[in-house]
Protein backbone atom coordinates (compact mmCIF):
# COMPACT_ATOMS: atom_id res chain seq x y z
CA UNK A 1 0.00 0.00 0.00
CA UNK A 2 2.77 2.38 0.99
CA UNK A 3 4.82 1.62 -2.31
CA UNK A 4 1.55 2.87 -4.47
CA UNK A 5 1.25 6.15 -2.57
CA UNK A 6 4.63 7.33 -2.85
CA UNK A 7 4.33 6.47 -6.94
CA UNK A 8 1.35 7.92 -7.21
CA UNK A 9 2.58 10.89 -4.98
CA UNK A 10 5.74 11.07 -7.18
CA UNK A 11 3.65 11.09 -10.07
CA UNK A 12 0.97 13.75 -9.25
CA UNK A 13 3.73 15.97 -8.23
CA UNK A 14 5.49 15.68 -11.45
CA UNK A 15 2.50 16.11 -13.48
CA UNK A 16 1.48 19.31 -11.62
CA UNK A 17 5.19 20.85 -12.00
CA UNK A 18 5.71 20.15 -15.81
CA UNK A 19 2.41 21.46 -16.14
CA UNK A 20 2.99 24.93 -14.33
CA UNK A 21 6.42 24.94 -15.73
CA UNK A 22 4.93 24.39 -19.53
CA UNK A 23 2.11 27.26 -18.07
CA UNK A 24 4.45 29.62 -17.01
CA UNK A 25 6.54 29.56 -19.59
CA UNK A 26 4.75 28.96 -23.11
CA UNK A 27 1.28 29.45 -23.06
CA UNK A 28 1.66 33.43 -22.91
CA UNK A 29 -1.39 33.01 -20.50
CA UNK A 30 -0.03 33.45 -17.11
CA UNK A 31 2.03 31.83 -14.30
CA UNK A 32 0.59 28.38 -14.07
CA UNK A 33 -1.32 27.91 -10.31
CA UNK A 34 2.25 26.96 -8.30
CA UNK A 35 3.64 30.13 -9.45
CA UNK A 36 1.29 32.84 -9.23
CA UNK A 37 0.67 31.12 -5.57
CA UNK A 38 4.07 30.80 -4.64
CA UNK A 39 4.65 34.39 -6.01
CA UNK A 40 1.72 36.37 -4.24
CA UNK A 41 2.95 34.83 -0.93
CA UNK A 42 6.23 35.46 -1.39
CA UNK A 43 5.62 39.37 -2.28
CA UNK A 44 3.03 39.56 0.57
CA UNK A 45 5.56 38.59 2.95
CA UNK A 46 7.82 40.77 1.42
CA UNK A 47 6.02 43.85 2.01
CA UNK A 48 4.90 43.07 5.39
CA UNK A 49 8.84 42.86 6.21
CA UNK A 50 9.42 45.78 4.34
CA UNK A 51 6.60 47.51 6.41
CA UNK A 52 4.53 48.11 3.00
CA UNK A 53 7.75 51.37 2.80
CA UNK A 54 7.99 51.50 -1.40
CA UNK A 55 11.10 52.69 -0.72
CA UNK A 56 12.42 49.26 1.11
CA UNK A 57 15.48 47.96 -0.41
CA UNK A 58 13.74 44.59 1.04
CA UNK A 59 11.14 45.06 -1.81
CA UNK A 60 13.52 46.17 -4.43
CA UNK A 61 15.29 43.11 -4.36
CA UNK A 62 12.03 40.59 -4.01
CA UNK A 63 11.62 40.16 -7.90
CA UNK A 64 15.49 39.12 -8.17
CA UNK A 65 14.93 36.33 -5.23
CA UNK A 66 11.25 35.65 -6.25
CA UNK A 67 12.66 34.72 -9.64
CA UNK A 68 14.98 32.52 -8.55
CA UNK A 69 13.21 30.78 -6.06
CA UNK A 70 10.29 30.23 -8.73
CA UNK A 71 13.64 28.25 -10.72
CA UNK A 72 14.47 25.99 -7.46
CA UNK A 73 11.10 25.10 -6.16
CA UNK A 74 10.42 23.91 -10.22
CA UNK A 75 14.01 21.70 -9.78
CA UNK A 76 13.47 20.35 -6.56
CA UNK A 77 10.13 19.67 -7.24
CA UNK A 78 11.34 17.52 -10.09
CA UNK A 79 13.98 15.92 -8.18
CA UNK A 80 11.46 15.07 -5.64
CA UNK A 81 9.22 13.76 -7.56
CA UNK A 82 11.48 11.21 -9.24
CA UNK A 83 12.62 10.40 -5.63
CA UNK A 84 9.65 9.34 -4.26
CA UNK A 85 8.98 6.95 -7.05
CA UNK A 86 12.11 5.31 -6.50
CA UNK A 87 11.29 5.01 -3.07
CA UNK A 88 8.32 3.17 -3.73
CA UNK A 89 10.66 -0.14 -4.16
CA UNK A 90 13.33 -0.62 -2.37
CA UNK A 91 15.86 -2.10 -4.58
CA UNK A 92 14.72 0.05 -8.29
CA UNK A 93 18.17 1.70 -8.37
CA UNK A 94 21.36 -0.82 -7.74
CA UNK A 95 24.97 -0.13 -7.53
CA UNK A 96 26.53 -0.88 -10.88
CA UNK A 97 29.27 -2.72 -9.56
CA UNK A 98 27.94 -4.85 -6.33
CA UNK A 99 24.53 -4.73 -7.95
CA UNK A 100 23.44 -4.38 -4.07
CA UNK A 101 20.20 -1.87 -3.93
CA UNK A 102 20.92 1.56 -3.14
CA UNK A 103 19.78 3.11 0.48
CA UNK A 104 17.77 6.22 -0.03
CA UNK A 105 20.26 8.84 0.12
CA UNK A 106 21.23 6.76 -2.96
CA UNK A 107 18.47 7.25 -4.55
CA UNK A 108 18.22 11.00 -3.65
CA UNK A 109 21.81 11.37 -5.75
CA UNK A 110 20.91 9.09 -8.85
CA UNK A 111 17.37 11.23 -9.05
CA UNK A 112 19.20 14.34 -8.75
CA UNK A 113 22.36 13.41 -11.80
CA UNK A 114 19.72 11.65 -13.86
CA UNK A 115 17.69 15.12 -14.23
CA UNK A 116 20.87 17.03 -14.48
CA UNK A 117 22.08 14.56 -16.73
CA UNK A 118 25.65 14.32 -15.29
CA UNK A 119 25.61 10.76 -14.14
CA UNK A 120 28.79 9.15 -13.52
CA UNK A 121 27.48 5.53 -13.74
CA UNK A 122 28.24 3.86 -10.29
CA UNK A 123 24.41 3.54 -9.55
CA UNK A 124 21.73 1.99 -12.71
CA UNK A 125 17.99 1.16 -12.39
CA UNK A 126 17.38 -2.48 -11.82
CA UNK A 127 14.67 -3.08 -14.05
CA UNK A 128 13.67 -2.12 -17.70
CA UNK A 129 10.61 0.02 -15.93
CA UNK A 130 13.02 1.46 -13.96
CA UNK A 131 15.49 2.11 -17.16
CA UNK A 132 12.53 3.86 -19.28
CA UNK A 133 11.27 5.99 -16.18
CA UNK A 134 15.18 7.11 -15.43
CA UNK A 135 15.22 8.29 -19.38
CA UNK A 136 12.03 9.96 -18.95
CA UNK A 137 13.20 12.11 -16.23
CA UNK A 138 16.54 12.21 -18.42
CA UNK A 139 14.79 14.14 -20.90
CA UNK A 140 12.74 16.28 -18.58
CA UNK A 141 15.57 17.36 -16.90
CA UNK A 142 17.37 18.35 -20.20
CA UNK A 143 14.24 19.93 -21.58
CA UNK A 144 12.22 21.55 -18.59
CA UNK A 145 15.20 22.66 -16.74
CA UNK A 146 16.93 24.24 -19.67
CA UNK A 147 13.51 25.87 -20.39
CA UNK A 148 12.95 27.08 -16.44
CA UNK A 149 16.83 28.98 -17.39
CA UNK A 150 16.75 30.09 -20.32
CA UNK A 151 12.92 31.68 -19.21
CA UNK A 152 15.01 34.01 -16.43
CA UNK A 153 16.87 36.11 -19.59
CA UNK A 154 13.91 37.50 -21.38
CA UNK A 155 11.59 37.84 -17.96
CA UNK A 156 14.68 40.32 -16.85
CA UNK A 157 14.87 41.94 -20.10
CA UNK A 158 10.73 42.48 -19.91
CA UNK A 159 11.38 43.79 -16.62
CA UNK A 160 13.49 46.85 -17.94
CA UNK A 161 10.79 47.70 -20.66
CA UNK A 162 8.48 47.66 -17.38
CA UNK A 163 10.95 50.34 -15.76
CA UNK A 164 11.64 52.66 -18.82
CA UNK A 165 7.45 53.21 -18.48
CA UNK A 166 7.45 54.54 -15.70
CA UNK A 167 11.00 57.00 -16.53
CA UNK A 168 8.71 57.72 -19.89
CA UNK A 169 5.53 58.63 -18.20
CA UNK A 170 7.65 60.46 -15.02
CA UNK A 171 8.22 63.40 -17.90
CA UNK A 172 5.32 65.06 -17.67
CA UNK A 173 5.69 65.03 -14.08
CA UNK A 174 6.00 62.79 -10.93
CA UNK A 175 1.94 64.09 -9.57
CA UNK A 176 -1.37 63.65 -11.27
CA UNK A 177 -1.93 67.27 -11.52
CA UNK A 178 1.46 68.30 -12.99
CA UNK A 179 0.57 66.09 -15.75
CA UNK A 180 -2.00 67.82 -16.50
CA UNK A 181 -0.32 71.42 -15.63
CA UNK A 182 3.05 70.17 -18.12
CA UNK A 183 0.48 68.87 -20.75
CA UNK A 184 -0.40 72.65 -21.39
CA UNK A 185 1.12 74.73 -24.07
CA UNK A 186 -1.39 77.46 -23.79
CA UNK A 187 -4.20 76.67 -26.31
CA UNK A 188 -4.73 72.91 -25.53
CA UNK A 189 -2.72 69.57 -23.97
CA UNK A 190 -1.00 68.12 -27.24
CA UNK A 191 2.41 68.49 -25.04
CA UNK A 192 1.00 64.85 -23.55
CA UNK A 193 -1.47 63.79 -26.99
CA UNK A 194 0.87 64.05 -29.48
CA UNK A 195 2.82 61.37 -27.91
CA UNK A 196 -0.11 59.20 -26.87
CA UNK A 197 0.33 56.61 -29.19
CA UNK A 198 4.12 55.99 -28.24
CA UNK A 199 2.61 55.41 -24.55
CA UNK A 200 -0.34 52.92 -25.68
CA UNK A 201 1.92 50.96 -27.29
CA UNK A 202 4.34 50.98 -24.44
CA UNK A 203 1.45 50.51 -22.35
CA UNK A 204 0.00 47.82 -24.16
CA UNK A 205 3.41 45.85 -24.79
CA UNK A 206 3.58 46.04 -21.05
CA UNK A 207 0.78 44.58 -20.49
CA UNK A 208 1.61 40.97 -22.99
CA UNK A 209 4.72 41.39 -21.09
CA UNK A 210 2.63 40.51 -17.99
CA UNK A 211 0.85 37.62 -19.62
CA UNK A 212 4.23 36.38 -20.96
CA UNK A 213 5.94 36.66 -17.80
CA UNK A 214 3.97 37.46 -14.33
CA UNK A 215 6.80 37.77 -12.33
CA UNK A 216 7.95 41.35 -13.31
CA UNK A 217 5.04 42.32 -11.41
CA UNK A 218 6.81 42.14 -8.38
CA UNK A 219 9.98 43.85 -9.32
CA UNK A 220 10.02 46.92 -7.19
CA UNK A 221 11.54 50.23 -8.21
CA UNK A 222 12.28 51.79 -4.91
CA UNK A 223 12.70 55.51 -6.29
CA UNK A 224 9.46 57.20 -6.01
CA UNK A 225 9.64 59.58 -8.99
CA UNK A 226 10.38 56.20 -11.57
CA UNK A 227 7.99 53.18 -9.71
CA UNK A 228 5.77 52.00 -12.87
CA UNK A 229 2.46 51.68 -10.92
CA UNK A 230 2.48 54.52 -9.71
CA UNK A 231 3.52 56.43 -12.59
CA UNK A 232 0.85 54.44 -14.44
CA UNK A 233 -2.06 56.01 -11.38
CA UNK A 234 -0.68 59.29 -11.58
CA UNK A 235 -1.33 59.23 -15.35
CA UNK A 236 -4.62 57.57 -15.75
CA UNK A 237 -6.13 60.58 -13.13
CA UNK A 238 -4.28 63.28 -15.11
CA UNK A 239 -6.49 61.41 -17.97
CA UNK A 240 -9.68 61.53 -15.62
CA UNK A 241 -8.70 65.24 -15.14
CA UNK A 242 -8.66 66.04 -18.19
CA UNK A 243 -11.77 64.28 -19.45
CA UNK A 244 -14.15 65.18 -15.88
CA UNK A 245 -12.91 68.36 -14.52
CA UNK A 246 -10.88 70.71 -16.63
CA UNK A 247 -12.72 73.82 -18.26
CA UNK A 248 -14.88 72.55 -21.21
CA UNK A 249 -13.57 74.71 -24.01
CA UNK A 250 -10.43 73.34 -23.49
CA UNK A 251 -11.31 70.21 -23.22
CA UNK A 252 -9.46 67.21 -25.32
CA UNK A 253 -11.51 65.29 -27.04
CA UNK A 254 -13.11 61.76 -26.35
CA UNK A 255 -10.68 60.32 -29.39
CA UNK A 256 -7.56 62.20 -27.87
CA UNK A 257 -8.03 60.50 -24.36
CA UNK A 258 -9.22 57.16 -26.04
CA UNK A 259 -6.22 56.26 -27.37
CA UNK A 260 -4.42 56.15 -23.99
CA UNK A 261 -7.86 54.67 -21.94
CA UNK A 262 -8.38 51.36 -24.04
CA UNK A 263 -4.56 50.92 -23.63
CA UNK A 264 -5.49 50.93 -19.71
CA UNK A 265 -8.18 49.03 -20.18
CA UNK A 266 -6.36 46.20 -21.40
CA UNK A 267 -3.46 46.06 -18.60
CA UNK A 268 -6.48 46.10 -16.37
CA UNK A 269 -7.83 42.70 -17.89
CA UNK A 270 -4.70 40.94 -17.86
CA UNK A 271 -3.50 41.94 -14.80
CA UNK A 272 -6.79 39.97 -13.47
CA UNK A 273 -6.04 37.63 -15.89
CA UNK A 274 -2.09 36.60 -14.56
CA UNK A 275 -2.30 37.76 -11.14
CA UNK A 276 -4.33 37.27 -7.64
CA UNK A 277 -5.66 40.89 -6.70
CA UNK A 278 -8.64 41.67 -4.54
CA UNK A 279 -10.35 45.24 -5.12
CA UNK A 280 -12.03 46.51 -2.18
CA UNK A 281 -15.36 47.76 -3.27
CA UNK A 282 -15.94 50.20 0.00
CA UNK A 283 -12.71 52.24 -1.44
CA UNK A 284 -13.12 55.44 -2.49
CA UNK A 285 -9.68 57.34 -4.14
CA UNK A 286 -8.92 60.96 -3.33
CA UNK A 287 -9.02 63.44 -6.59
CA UNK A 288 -7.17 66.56 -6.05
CA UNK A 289 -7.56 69.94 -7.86
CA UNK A 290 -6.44 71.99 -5.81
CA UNK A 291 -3.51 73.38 -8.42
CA UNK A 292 -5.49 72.78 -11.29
CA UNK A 293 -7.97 75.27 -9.48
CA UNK A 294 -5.45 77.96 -8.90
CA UNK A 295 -3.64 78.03 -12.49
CA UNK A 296 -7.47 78.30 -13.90
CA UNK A 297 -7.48 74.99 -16.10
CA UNK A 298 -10.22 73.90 -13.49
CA UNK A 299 -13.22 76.08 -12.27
CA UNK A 300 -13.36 77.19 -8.80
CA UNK A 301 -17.01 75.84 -8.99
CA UNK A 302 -16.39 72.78 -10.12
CA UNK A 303 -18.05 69.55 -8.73
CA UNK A 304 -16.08 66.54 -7.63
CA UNK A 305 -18.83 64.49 -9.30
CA UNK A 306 -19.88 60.33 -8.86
CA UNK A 307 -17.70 58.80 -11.90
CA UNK A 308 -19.17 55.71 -14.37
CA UNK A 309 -18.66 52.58 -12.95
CA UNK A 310 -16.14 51.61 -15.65
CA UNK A 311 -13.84 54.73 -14.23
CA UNK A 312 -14.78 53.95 -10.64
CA UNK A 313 -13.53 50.56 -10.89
CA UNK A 314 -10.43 50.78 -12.58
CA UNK A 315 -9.44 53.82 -10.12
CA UNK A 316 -10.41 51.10 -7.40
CA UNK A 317 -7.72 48.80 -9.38
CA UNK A 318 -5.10 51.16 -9.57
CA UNK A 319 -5.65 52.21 -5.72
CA UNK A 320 -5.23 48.64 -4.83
CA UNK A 321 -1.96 47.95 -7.23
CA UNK A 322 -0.47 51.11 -5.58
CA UNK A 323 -0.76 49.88 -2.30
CA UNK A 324 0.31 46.43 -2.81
CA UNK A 325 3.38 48.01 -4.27
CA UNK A 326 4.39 50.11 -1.36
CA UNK A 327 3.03 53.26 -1.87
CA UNK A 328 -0.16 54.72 -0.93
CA UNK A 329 -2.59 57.15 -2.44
CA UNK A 330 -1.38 60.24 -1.16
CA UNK A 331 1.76 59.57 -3.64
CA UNK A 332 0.09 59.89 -6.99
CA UNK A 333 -0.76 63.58 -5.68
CA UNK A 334 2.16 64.40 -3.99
CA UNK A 335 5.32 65.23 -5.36
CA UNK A 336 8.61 65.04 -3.21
């Protein structure tokens, strides 16, 4: 009885790693369920060390670790796997030269060379079963673990197109209302619309970078005036601003803003779609325009008015991203 739970344990575990390693790193759909658990935990307890400070070098180095313990728990995982289905009969690996069955720490060091295929010979599987499940993990280790690598090189290079966002969008100014105030030439805001496309495409390659590889979602930019998220929140209410609350003969058009809110719109579906994020519904985000008010871009008389429930949620979204990356509310508004 023993002997067919530790196979079938062995085998379940496999399964469920080469399938979240395939997941994670092919289907362009996600982290498969081990990572984006494993992750979220991991950056949870992150921040609660950090004491949810943004500017914590204990968050700015999660991603790196995170990263690399995603790699390990996928190899020992693997290792494990083929270990306990060794296990399940005492003599399936034998010395090559006594033919005497190997003890378990035995087994533990033939798993672990036949997935890194560097096997020196002195141990051999005692049966053909046992010969055609040690090439099977053979070739998984030469093929998943190579792929698990070789997925760290472009996740790292997607995580620099994440932070040249937010030094792209910190231009036109590190608060929601110098956005708007730096957008101004004068006679309209085509300091920030004639370069609207450039930052939807950004925007939008950012957000297949997400699907491609979750994890750059929790690499943390520590410096304030560059963190993506928060660049990203300050931007999007410049963009409410500008369509709710500035005068109405100076207004930019419903095209002019739409180019940049479908590109928002879509990070906001696949960040649901790759990630584990709970919005709470009782929040309700601070607009300021206070020095939109004084430089006359925004009536004194104007109405801080109930927004759609498209714009109410994704400001809901982007409240909640901002705090689970260190920062709080008060940041999009306030410059240091």
């Amino acid at each position: 009885m023993m002997q067919i739970i530790l196979f079938s344990l062995g085998v379940l575990i496999y399964i469920a790693v080469v399938l979240d390693l395939l997941q994670t790193t092919l289907s362009l759909q996600g982290g498969g369920w081990l990572t984006t658990w494993l992750s979220y935990w991991f950056w949870s307890i992150s921040l609660k060390l950090s004491g949810k400070d943004g500017t914590s070098p204990v968050l700015g180095h999660t991603g790196f670790f995170l990263l690399v313990f995603i790699v390990f728990v996928w190899v020992f995982l693997l290792w494990f796997s083929f270990f306990l289905m060794l296990s399940s009969t005492w003599d399936s690996v034998i010395h090559s030269s006594t033919g005497f069955a190997a003890g378990l720490w035995d087994k533990v060091y033939y798993s672990g060379f036949t997935l890194s295929t560097l096997g020196v010979g002195d141990y051999t599987a005692s049966t053909s079963f046992w010969r055609i499940l040690t090439t099977i993990f053979s070739f998984s280790g030469l093929i998943l673990l190579t792929m698990s690598v070789t997925y760290l090189i472009p996740a790292l290079s997607a995580v620099m197109e994440q932070r040249k966002i937010g030094v792209n969008i910190s231009r036109f100014g590190n608060d929601a209302q110098d956005m708007v105030l730096n957008s101004w030439d004068g006679e309209d805001f085509s300091r920030l619309f004639s370069e609207a496309s450039t930052l939807a495409d950004s925007l939008v390659m950012h957000s297949q970078q997400h699907r491609s590889y979750p994890v750059i979602q929790y690499f943390h930019n520590t410096e304030k005036q560059y963190a993506t998220i928060l660049q990203m929140a300050r931007l999007y209410e410049a963009l409410n601003i500008l369509k709710n609350f500035v005068r109405k003969e100076i207004r930019p058009t419903d095209y002019e803003l739409s180019i940049l809110l479908l590109a928002y719109e879509n990070y906001l579906q696949v960040i649901f779609d790759v990630s584990k994020i709970n919005v709470n519904k009782d929040i309700n985000p601070e607009i300021k325009l206070d020095k939109l008010i004084k430089s006359g871009l925004v009536s004194s008389t104007v109405e801080v008015k109930e927004f759609d429930d498209r714009v109410d949620f994704t400001r809901r979204v982007l409240y909640t991203l901002v705090n689970r990356d260190g920062w709080n509310w008060n940041d999009v508004y306030h410059q240091d």
